[in-house]
N, C-alpha and C. Protein backbone atom coordinates (compact mmCIF):
# COMPACT_ATOMS: atom_id res chain seq x y z
N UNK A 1 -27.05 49.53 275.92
CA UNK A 1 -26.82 49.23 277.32
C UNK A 1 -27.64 48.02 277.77
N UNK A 2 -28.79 47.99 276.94
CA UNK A 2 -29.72 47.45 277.66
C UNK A 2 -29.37 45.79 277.27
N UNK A 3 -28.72 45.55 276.25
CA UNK A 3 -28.20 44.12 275.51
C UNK A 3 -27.15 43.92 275.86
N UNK A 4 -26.17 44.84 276.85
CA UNK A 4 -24.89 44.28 277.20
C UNK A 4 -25.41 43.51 278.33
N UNK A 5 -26.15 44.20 279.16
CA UNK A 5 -26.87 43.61 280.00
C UNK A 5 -27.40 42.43 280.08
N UNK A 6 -28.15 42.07 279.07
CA UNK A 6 -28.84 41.15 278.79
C UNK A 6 -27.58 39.72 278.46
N UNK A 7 -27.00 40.50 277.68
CA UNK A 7 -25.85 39.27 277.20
C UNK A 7 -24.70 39.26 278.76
N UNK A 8 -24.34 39.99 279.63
CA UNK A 8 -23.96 39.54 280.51
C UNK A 8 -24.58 38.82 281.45
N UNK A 9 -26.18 39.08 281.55
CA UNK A 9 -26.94 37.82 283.04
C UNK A 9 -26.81 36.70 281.96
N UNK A 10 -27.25 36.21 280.21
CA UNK A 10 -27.46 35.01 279.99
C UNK A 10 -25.85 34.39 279.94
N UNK A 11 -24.72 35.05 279.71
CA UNK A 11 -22.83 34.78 280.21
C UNK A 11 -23.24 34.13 281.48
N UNK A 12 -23.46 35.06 282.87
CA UNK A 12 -23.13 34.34 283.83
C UNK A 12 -24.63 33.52 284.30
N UNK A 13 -25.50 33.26 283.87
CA UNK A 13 -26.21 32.11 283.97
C UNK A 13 -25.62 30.54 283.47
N UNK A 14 -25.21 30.72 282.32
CA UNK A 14 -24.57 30.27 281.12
C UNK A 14 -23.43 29.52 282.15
N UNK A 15 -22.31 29.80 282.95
CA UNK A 15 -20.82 29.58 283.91
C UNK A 15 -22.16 29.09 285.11
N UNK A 16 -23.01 29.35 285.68
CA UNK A 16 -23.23 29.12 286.59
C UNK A 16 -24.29 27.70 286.42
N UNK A 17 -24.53 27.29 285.60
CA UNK A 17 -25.20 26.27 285.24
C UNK A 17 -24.05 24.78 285.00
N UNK A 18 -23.15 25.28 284.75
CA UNK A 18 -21.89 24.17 284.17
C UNK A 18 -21.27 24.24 285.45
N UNK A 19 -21.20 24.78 285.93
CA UNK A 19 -20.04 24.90 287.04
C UNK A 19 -20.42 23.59 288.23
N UNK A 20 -21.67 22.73 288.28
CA UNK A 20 -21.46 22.13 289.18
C UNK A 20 -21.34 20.63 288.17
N UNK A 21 -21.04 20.72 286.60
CA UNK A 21 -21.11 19.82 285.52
C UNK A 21 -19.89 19.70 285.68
N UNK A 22 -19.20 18.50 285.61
CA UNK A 22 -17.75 18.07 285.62
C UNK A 22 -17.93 16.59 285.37
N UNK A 23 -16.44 16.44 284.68
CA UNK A 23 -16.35 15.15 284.87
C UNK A 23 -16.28 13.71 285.92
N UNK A 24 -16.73 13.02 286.54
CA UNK A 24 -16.47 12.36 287.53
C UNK A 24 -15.29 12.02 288.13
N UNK A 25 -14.88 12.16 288.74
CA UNK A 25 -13.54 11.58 289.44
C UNK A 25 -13.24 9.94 289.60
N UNK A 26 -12.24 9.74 288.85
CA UNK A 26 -12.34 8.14 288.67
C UNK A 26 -11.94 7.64 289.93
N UNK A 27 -12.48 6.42 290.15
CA UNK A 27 -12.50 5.47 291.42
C UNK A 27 -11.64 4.54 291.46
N UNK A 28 -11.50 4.29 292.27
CA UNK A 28 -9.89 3.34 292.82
C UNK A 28 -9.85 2.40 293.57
N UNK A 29 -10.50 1.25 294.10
CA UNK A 29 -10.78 0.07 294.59
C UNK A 29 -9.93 -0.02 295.63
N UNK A 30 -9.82 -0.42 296.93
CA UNK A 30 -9.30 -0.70 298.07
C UNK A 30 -9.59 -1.48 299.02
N UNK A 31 -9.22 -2.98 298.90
CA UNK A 31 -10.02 -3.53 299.73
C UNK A 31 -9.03 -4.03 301.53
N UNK A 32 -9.88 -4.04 302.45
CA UNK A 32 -9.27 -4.53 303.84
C UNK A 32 -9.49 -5.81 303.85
N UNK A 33 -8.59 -7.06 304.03
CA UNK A 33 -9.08 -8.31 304.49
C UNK A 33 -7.94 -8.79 305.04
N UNK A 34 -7.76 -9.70 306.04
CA UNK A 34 -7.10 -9.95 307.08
C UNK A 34 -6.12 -8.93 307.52
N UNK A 35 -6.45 -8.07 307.53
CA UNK A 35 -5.88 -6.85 308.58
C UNK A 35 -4.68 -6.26 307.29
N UNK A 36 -4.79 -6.33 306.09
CA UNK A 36 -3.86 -5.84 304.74
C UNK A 36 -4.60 -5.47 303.93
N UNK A 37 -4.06 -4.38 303.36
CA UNK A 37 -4.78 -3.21 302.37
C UNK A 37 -4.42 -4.69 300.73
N UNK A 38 -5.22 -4.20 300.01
CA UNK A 38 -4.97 -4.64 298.76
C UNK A 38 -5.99 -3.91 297.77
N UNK A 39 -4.74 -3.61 296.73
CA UNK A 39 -3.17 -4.01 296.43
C UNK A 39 -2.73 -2.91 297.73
N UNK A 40 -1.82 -3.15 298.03
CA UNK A 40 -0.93 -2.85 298.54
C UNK A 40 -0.08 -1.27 297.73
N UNK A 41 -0.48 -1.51 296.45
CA UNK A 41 0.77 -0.30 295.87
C UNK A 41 -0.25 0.51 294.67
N UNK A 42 -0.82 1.40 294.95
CA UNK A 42 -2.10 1.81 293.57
C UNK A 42 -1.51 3.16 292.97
N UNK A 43 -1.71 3.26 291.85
CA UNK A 43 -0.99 4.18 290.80
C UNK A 43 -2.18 5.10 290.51
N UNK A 44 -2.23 6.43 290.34
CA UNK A 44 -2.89 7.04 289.76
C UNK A 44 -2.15 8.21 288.73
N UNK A 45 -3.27 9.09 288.16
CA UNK A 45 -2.52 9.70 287.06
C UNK A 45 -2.38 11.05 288.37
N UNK A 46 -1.03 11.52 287.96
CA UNK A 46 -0.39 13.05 288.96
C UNK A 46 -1.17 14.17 288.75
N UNK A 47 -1.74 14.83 289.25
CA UNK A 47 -2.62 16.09 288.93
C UNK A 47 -4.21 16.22 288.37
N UNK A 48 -4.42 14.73 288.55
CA UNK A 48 -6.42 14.36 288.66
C UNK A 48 -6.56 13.83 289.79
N UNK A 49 -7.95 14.70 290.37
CA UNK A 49 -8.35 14.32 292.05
C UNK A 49 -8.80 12.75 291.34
N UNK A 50 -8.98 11.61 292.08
CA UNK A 50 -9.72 10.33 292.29
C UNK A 50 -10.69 9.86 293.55
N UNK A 51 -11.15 8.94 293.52
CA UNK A 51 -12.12 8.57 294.91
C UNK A 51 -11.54 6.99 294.98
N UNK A 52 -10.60 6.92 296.70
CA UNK A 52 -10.66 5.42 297.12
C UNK A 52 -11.72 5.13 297.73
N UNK A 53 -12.25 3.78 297.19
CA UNK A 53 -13.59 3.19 297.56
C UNK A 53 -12.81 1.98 298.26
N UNK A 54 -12.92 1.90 299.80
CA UNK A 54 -12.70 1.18 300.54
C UNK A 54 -13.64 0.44 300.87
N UNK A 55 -13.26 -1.10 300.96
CA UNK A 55 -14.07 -1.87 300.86
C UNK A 55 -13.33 -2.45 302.39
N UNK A 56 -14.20 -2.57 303.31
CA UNK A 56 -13.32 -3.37 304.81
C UNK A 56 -14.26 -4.98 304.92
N UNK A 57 -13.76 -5.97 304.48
CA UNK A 57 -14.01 -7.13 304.78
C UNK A 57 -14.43 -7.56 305.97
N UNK A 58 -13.22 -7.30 306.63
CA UNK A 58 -12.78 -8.03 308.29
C UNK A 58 -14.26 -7.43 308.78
N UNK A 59 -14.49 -8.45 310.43
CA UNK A 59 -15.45 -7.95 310.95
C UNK A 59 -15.02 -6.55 311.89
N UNK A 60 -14.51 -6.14 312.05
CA UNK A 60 -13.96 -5.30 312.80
C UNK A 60 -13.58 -3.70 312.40
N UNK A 61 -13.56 -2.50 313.29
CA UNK A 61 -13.25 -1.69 311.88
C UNK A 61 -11.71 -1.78 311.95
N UNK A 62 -11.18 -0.48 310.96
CA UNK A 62 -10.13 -0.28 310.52
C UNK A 62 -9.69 1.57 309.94
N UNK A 63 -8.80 1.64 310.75
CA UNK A 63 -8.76 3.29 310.26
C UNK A 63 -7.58 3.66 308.99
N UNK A 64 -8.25 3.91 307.81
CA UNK A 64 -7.30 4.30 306.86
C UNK A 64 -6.87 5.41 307.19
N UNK A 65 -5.26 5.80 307.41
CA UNK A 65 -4.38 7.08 307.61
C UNK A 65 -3.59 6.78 306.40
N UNK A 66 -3.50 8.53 306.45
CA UNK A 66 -2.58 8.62 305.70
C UNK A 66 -1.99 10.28 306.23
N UNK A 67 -0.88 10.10 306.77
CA UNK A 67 -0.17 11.56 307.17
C UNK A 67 -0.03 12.05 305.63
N UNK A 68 0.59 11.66 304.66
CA UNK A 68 1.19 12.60 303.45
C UNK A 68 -0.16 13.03 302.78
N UNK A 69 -1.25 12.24 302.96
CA UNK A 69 -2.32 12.80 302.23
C UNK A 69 -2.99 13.60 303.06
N UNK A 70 -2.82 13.41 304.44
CA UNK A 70 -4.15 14.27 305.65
C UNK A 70 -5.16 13.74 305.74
N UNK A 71 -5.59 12.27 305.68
CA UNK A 71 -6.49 11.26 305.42
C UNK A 71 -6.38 10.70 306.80
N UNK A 72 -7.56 10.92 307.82
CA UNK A 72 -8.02 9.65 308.26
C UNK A 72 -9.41 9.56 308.69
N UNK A 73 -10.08 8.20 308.24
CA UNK A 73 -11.61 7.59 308.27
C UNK A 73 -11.43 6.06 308.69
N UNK A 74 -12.15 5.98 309.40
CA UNK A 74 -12.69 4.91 310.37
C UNK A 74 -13.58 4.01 309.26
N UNK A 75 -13.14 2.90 309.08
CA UNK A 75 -14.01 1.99 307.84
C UNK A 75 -14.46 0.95 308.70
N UNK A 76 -15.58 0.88 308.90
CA UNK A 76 -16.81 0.03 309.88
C UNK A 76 -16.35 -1.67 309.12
N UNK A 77 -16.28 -2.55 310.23
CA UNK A 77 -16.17 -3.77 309.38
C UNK A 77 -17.60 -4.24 308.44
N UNK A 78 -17.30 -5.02 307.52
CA UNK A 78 -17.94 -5.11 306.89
C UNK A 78 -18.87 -4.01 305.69
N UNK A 79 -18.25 -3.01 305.87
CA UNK A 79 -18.77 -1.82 305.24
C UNK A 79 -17.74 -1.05 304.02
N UNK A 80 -18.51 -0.37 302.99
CA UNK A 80 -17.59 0.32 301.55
C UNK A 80 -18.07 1.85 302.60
N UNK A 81 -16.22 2.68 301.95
CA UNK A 81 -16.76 4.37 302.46
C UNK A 81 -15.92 4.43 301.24
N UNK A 82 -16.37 5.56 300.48
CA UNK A 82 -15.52 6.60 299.22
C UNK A 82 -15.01 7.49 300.21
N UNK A 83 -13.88 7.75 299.72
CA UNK A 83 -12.62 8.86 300.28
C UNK A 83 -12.31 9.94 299.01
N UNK A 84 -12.81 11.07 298.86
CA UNK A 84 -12.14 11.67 297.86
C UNK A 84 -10.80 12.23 298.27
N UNK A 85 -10.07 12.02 297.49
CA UNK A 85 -8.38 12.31 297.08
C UNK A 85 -8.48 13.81 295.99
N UNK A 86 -7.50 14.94 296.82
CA UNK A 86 -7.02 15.81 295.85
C UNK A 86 -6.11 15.25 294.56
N UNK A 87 -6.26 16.12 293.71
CA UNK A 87 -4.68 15.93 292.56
C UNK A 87 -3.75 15.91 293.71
N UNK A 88 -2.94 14.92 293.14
CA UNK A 88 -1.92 14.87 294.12
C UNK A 88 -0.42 15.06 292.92
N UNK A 89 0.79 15.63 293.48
CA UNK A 89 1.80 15.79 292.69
C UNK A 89 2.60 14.61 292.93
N UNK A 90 3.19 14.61 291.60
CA UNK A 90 3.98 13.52 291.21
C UNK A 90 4.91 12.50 292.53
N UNK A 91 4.98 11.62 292.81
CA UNK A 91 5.78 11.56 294.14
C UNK A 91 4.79 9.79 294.83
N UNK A 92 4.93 9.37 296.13
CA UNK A 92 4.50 8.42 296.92
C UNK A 92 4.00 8.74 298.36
N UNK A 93 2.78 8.51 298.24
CA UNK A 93 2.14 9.15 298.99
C UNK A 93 1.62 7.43 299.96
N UNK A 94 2.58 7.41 301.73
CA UNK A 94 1.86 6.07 302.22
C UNK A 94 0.69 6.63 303.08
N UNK A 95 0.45 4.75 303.22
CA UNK A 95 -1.15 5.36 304.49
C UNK A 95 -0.94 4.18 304.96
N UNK A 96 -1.44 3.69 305.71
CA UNK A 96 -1.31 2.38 306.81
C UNK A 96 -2.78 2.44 307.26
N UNK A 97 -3.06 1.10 308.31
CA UNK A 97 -4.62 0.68 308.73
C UNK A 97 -4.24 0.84 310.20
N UNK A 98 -4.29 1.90 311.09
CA UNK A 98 -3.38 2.59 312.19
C UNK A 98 -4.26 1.48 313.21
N UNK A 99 -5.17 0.45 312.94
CA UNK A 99 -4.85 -0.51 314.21
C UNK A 99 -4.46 -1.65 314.20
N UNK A 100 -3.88 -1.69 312.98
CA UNK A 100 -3.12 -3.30 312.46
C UNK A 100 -1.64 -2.33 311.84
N UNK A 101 -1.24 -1.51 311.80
CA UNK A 101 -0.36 -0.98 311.63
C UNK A 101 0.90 -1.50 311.48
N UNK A 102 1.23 -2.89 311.56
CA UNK A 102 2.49 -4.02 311.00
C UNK A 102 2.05 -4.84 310.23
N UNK A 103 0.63 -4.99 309.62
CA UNK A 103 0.66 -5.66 308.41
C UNK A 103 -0.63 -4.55 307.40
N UNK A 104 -1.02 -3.80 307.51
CA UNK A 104 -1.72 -3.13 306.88
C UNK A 104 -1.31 -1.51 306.46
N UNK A 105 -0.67 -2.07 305.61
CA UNK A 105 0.32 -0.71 304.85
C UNK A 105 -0.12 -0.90 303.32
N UNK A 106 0.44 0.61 303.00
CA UNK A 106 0.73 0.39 301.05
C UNK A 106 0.75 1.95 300.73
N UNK A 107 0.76 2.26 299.80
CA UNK A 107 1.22 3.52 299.02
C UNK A 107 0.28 3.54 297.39
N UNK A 108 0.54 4.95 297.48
CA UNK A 108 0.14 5.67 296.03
C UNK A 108 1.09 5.89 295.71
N UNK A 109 0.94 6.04 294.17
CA UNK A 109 1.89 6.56 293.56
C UNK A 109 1.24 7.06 292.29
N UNK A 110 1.85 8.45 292.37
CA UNK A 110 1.23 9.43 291.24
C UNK A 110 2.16 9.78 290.37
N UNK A 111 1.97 9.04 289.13
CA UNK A 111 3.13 9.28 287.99
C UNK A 111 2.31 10.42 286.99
C-alpha cells in the first residue's frame, strides 16, 4: 500500500512539473505602417496556437480586430504588443485596423 502510494505522489509530481513545459508557440510578425497591416495575407499551420507580434510604426495608435478570431487590442503608436492566437481550424480568418478601416485590412489563413 505503502509504494502504491509512494509511486502515485512521485506520477503526479512527475505531470505536474511538465505541465507548465511546452513547446513555444511560434511567432508571426505584423507590422502597421501608413495606416496597412503587412503582409497583408499570413499563413499559419491549422490546429497550432501562434503569437502575432504587432509591430505599429505610425505615430498614432491602431486597433487590431478581428470579429472571426474575437481579437481586439489597441497597439500604441510606435509600440510591439504579442497577441496570442488559439489553434485555429482550417479556413480565413480577417481582421482590419478598425480606425483606418479602408486601407488597413488582411487575413489568416490556416492550411
Amino acid at each position: 500500500m505503502t509504494r502504491r502510494l509512494t509511486m502515485a505522489v512521485v506520477a503526479t509530481l512527475a505531470l505536474a512539473m511538465t505541465a507548465g513545459v511546452g513547446v513555444a508557440a511560434d511567432e508571426v510578425a505584423l507590422t502597421i505602417e501608413k495606416n496597412r497591416f503587412s503582409p497583408e495575407e499570413i499563413k499559419v499551420k491549422a490546429g497550432t496556437p501562434f503569437v502575432l507580434v504587432v509591430t505599429n510604426k505610425d505615430a498614432g495608435p491602431e486597433e487590431f480586430e478581428s470579429k472571426d478570431l474575437r481579437i481586439e487590442k489597441i497597439i500604441p503608436g510606435g509600440k510591439t504588443m504579442k497577441i496570442g492566437v488559439r489553434a485555429l481550424k482550417a479556413g480565413t480568418y480577417t481582421f482590419v485596423g478598425e480606425y483606418h478601416e479602408k486601407t488597413a485590412k488582411g487575413r489568416i489563413i490556416a492550411e
